[in-house]
Protein backbone atom coordinates (compact mmCIF):
# COMPACT_ATOMS: atom_id res chain seq x y z
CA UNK A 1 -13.64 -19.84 13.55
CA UNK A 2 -12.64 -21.51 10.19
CA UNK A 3 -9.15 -20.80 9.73
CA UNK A 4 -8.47 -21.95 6.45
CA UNK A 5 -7.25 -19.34 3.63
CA UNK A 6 -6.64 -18.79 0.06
CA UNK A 7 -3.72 -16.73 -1.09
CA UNK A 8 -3.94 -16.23 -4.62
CA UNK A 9 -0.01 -14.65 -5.69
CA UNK A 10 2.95 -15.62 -3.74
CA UNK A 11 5.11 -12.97 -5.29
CA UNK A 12 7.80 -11.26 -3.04
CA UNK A 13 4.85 -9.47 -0.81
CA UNK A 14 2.80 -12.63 -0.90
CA UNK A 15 5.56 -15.11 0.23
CA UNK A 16 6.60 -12.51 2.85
CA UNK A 17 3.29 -12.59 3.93
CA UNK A 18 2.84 -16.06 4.04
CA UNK A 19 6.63 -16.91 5.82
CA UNK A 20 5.39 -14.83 8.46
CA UNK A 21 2.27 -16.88 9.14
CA UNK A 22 3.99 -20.00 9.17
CA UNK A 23 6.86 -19.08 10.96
CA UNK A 24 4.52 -17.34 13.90
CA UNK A 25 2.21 -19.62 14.44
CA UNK A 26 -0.42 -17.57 12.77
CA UNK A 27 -2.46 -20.27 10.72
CA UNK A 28 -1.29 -23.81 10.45
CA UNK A 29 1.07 -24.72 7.00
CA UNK A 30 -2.15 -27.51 6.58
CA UNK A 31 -4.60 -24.98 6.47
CA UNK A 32 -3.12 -22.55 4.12
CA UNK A 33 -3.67 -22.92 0.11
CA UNK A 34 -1.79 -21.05 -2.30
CA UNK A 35 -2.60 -19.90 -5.98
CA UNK A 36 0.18 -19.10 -8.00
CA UNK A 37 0.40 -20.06 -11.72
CA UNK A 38 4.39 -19.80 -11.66
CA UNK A 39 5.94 -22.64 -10.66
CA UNK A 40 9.32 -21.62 -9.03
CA UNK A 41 6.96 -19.46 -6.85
CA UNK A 42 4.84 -22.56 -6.10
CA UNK A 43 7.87 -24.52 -5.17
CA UNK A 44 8.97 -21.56 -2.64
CA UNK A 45 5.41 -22.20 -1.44
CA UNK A 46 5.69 -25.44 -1.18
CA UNK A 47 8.95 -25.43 1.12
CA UNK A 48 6.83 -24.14 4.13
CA UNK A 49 4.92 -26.92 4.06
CA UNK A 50 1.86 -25.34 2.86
CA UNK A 51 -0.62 -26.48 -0.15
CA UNK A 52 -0.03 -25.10 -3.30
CA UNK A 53 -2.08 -24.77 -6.72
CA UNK A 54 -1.74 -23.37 -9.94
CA UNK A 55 -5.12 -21.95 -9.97
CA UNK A 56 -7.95 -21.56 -8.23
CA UNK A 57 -9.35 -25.13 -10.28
CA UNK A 58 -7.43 -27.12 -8.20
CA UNK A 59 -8.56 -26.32 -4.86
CA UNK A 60 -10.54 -29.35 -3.34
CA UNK A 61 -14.45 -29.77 -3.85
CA UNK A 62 -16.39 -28.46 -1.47
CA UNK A 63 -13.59 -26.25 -0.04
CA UNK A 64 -14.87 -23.67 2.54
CA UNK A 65 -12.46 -21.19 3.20
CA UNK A 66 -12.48 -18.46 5.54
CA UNK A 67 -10.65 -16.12 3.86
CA UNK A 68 -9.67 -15.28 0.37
CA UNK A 69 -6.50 -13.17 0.44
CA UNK A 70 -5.07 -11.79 -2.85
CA UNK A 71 -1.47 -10.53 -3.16
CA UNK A 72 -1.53 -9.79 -7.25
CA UNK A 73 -0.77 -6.80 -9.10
CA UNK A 74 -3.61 -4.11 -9.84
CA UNK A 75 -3.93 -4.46 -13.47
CA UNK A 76 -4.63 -8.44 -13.08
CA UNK A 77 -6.99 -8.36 -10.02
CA UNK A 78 -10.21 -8.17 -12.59
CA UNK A 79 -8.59 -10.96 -14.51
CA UNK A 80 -8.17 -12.87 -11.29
CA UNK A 81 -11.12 -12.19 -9.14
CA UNK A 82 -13.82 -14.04 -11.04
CA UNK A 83 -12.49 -17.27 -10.30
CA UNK A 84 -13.01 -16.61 -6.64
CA UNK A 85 -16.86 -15.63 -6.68
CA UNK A 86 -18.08 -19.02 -5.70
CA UNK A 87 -16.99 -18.23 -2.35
CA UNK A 88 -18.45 -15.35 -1.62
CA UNK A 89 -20.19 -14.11 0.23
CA UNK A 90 -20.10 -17.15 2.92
CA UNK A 91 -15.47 -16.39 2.47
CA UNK A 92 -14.39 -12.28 3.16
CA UNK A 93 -11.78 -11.17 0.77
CA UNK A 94 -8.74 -9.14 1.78
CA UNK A 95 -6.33 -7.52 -0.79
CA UNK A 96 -3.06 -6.17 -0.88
CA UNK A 97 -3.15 -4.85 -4.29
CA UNK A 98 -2.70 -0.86 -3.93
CA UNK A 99 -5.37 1.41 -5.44
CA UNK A 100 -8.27 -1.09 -5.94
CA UNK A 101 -11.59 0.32 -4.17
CA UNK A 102 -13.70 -1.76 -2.05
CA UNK A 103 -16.29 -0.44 -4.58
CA UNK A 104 -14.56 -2.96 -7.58
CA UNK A 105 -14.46 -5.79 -5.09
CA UNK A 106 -18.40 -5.55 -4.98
CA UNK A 107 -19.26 -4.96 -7.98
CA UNK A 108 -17.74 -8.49 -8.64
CA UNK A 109 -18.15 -10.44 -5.57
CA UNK A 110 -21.52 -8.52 -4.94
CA UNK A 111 -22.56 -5.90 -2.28
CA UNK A 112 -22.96 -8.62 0.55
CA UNK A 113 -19.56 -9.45 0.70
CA UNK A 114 -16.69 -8.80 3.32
CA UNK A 115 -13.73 -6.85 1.63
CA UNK A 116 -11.08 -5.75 3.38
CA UNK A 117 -8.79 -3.37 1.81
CA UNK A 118 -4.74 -3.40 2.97
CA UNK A 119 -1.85 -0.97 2.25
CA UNK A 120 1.53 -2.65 3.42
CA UNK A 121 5.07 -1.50 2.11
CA UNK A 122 7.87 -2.87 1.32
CA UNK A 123 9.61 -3.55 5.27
CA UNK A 124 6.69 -5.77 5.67
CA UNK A 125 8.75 -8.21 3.58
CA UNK A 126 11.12 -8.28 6.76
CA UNK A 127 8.13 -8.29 9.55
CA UNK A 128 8.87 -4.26 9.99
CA UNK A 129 6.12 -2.91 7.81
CA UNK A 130 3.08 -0.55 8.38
CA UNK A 131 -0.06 -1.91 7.22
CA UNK A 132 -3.28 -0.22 7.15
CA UNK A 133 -6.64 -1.50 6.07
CA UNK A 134 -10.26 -0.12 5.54
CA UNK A 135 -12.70 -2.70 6.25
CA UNK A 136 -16.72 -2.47 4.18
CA UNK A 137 -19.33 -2.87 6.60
CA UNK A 138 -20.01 -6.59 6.17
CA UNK A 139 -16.34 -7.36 8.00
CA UNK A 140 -17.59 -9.04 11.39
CA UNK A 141 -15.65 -7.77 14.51
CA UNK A 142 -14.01 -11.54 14.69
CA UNK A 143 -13.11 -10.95 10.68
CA UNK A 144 -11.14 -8.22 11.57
CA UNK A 145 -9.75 -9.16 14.53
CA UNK A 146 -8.30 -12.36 12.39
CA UNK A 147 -7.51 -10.10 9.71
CA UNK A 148 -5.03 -8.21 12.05
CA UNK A 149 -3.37 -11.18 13.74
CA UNK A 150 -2.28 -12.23 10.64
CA UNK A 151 -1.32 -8.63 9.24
CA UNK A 152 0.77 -8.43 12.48
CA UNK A 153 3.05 -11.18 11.70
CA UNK A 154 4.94 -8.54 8.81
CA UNK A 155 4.58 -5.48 11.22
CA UNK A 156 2.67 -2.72 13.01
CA UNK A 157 -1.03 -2.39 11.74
CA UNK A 158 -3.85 0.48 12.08
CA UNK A 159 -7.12 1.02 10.31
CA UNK A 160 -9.14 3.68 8.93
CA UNK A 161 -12.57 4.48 9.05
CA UNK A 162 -12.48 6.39 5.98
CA UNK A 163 -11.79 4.81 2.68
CA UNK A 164 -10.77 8.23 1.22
CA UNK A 165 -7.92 8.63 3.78
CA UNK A 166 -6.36 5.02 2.38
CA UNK A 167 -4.84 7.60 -0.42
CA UNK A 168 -2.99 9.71 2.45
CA UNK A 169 -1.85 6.27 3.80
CA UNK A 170 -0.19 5.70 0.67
CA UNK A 171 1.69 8.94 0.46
CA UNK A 172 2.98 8.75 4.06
CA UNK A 173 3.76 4.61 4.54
CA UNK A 174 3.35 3.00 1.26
CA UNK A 175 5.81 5.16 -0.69
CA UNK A 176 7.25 6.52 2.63
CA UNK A 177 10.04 3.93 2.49
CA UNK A 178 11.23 5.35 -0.80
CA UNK A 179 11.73 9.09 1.32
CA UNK A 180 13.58 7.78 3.46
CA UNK A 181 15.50 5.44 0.82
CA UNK A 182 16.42 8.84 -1.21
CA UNK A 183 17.11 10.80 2.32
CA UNK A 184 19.75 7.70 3.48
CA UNK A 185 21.08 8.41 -0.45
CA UNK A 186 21.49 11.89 0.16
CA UNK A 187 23.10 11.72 3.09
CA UNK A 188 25.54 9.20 1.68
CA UNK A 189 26.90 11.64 -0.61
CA UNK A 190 27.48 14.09 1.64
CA UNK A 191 29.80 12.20 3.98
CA UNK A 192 31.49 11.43 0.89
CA UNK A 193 31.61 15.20 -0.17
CA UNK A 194 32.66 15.83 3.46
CA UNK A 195 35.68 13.14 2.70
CA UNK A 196 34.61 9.87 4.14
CA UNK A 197 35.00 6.76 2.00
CA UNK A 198 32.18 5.78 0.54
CA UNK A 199 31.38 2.53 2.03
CA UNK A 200 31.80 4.00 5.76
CA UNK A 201 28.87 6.95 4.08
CA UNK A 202 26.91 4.53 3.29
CA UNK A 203 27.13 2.74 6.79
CA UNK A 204 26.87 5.82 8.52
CA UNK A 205 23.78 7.02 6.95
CA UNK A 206 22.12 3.47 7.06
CA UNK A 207 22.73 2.60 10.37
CA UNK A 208 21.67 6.63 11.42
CA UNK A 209 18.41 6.25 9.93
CA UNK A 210 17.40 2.48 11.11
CA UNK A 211 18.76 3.22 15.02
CA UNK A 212 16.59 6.95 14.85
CA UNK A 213 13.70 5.25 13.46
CA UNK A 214 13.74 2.35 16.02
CA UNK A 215 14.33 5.01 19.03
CA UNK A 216 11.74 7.06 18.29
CA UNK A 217 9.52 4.22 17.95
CA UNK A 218 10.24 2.84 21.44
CA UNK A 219 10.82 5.86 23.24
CA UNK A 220 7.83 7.76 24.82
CA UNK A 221 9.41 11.03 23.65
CA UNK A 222 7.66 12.77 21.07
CA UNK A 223 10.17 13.27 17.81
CA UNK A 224 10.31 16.73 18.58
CA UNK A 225 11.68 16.22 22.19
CA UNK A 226 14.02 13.59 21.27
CA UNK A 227 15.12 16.32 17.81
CA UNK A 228 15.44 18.43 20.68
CA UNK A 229 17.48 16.21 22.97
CA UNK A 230 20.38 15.98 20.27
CA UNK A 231 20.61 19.69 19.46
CA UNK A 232 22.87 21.43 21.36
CA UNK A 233 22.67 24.86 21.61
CA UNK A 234 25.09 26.45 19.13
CA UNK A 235 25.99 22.92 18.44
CA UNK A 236 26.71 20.82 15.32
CA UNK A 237 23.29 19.81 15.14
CA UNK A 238 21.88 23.04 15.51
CA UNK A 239 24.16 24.55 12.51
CA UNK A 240 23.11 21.85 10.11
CA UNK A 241 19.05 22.41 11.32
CA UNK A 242 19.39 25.94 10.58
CA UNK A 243 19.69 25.13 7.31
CA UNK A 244 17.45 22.29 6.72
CA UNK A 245 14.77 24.76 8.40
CA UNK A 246 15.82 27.63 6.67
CA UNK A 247 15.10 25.23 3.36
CA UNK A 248 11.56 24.64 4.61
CA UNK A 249 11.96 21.35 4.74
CA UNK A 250 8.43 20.69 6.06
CA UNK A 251 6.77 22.56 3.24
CA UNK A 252 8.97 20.17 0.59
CA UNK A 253 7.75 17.39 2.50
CA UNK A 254 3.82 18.78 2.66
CA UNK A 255 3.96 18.92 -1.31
CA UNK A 256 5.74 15.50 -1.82
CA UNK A 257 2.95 13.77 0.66
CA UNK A 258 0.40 15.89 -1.50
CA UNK A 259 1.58 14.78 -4.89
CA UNK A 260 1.72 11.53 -3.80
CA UNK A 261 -1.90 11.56 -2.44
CA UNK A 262 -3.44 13.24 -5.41
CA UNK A 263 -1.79 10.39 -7.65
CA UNK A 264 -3.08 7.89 -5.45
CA UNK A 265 -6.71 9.41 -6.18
CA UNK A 266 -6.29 9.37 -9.97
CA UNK A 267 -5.21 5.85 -10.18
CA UNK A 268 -7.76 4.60 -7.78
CA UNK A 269 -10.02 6.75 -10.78
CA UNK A 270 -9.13 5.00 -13.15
C-alpha cells in the first residue's frame, strides 16, 4: 500500500499526531509531507525529519498520496479543502476537525471519495487519547486498517457505525477531559478546605484521578466492583458516597453528557 501522506496543520494536535508517527515507526519521516503556512510550526515539522510546505502548491508534481489528513480548525476547513481536490478520489481524506460531517467532505471532494471522520481529545497530545472515527462507505477495509495504526500511535481508538452517535462521542471523550479537569479542581479545594496545603491538594487529587483512571483501565474489574472494593462498610468512603449519591450525581452527569451532545448537533447544523 502507498504510504505516503499529507497533513495539512501541524498545530498542537497535528504535531502530536505527527511525533507519534515518527517516533513509532508508523510511516517513515521521508514519506510524510506537511502543510502548514506558519513557519515556526513548519520548522517544528521540520525537526522530525519530515517534508514540510507552506501550502499545498508546493507539494511535488505528480505526487500520489495515500492519504490526505487534515488537522485545521472547523471554520477554515472550507477555505482549506479545495486545494486538496486534485487528489481525490484516487487519495481518502481523514479529518480531525470536530463537527464537520462526512456530508461537507463530499460535497467538495465528491460522493466517490473516502472520508474518514476522527474525534481525538486533548491526552492524545501525550499518546493517552481516545479517538473515534466514522468511516463513509468508500473507506476500503486496508484504508481503515491504516487509518487506525496510525490513530494508535496517540492512544486507544474505536469506531462507530453511526455517524449520528459521533455527537455522543463528543460529549463523553472529546470534552470528557474537561469533567474530569473541573472534578481534579474540585477536589483540590476541598483538601484545602479540609486544611491541606494547597500544593499537596493539588497532588493528591492529580495523582488520585490519573492512578484510578489507569487501574480501572487495566484491571478486569468492572468500575463498579473495583468502587466497591474501596468502600468499606461504614467506612470513609462510604460516608463521602452517601452524599455524592444522595446528590444524584449520575443524573448531573446524564444532563451534562446531554447538553454537550445536543450542542454538538447544532454546530454540526450549522
Amino acid at each position: 500500500m502507498n504510504l505516503k501522506v499529507v497533513l495539512v496543520g501541524c498545530g498542537n494536535m497535528g504535531f502530536a499526531m505527527l511525533k507519534g508517527w515518527v517516533n513509532q515507526g508508523a510511516l517513515q519521516p521521508e514519506d510524510i509531507y506537511v502543510v502548514e503556512p506558519t513557519e515556526i510550526l513548519r520548522q517544528k515539522a521540520q525537526s522530525l525529519g519530515v517534508h514540510a510546505l507552506q501550502s499545498a502548491d508546493n507539494l511535488p508534481q505528480g505526487f500520489d498520496p495515500a492519504f490526505i489528513i487534515l488537522a485545521v480548525k472547523p471554520q477554515v476547513m472550507a477555505d482549506v479543502l479545495p486545494a486538496y481536490q486534485q487528489f481525490s478520489p484516487k487519495a481518502a481524506f481523514l479529518s480531525v476537525a470536530a463537527g464537520i460531517p462526512v456530508a461537507q467532505f463530499e460535497t467538495i471532494l465528491g460522493t466517490e471519495t473516502a472520508v474518514i471522520r476522527c474525534m481525538p481529545n486533548t491526552p492524545a497530545a501525550i499518546g493517552q487519547g481516545m479517538l473515534v472515527t466514522y468511516a463513509n462507505k468508500n473507506v476500503s477495509a486496508a484504508q481503515a486498517e491504516f487509518v487506525k495504526t496510525l490513530l494508535s500511535t496517540s492512544g486507544a481508538v474505536a469506531s462507530v457505525d453511526d455517524e449520528a452517535q459521533m455527537d455522543a462521542v463528543t460529549a463523553v471523550s472529546g470534552s470528557g477531559p474537561a469533567y474530569v479537569f473541573y472534578f481534579i479542581e474540585a477536589l483540590t479545594e476541598a483538601g484545602v478546605k479540609s486544611g491541606l496545603p494547597r500544593e499537596t491538594a493539588s497532588l493528591l487529587a492529580m495523582q488520585t484521578i490519573a492512578g484510578a483512571g489507569a487501574l480501572a483501565a487495566q484491571s478486569n474489574e468492572d468500575p463498579a466492583e473495583l468502587r466497591r472494593q474501596v468502600t468499606s462498610p461504614n467506612g470513609t468512603t462510604a460516608a463521602a458516597l452517601d452524599v455524592l449519591m444522595a446528590g444524584d450525581m449520575q443524573d448531573i452527569i446524564n444532563k451534562a453528557v446531554d447538553a454537550a451532545r445536543l450542542r454538538s448537533e447544532e454546530l454540526g447544523r450549522g
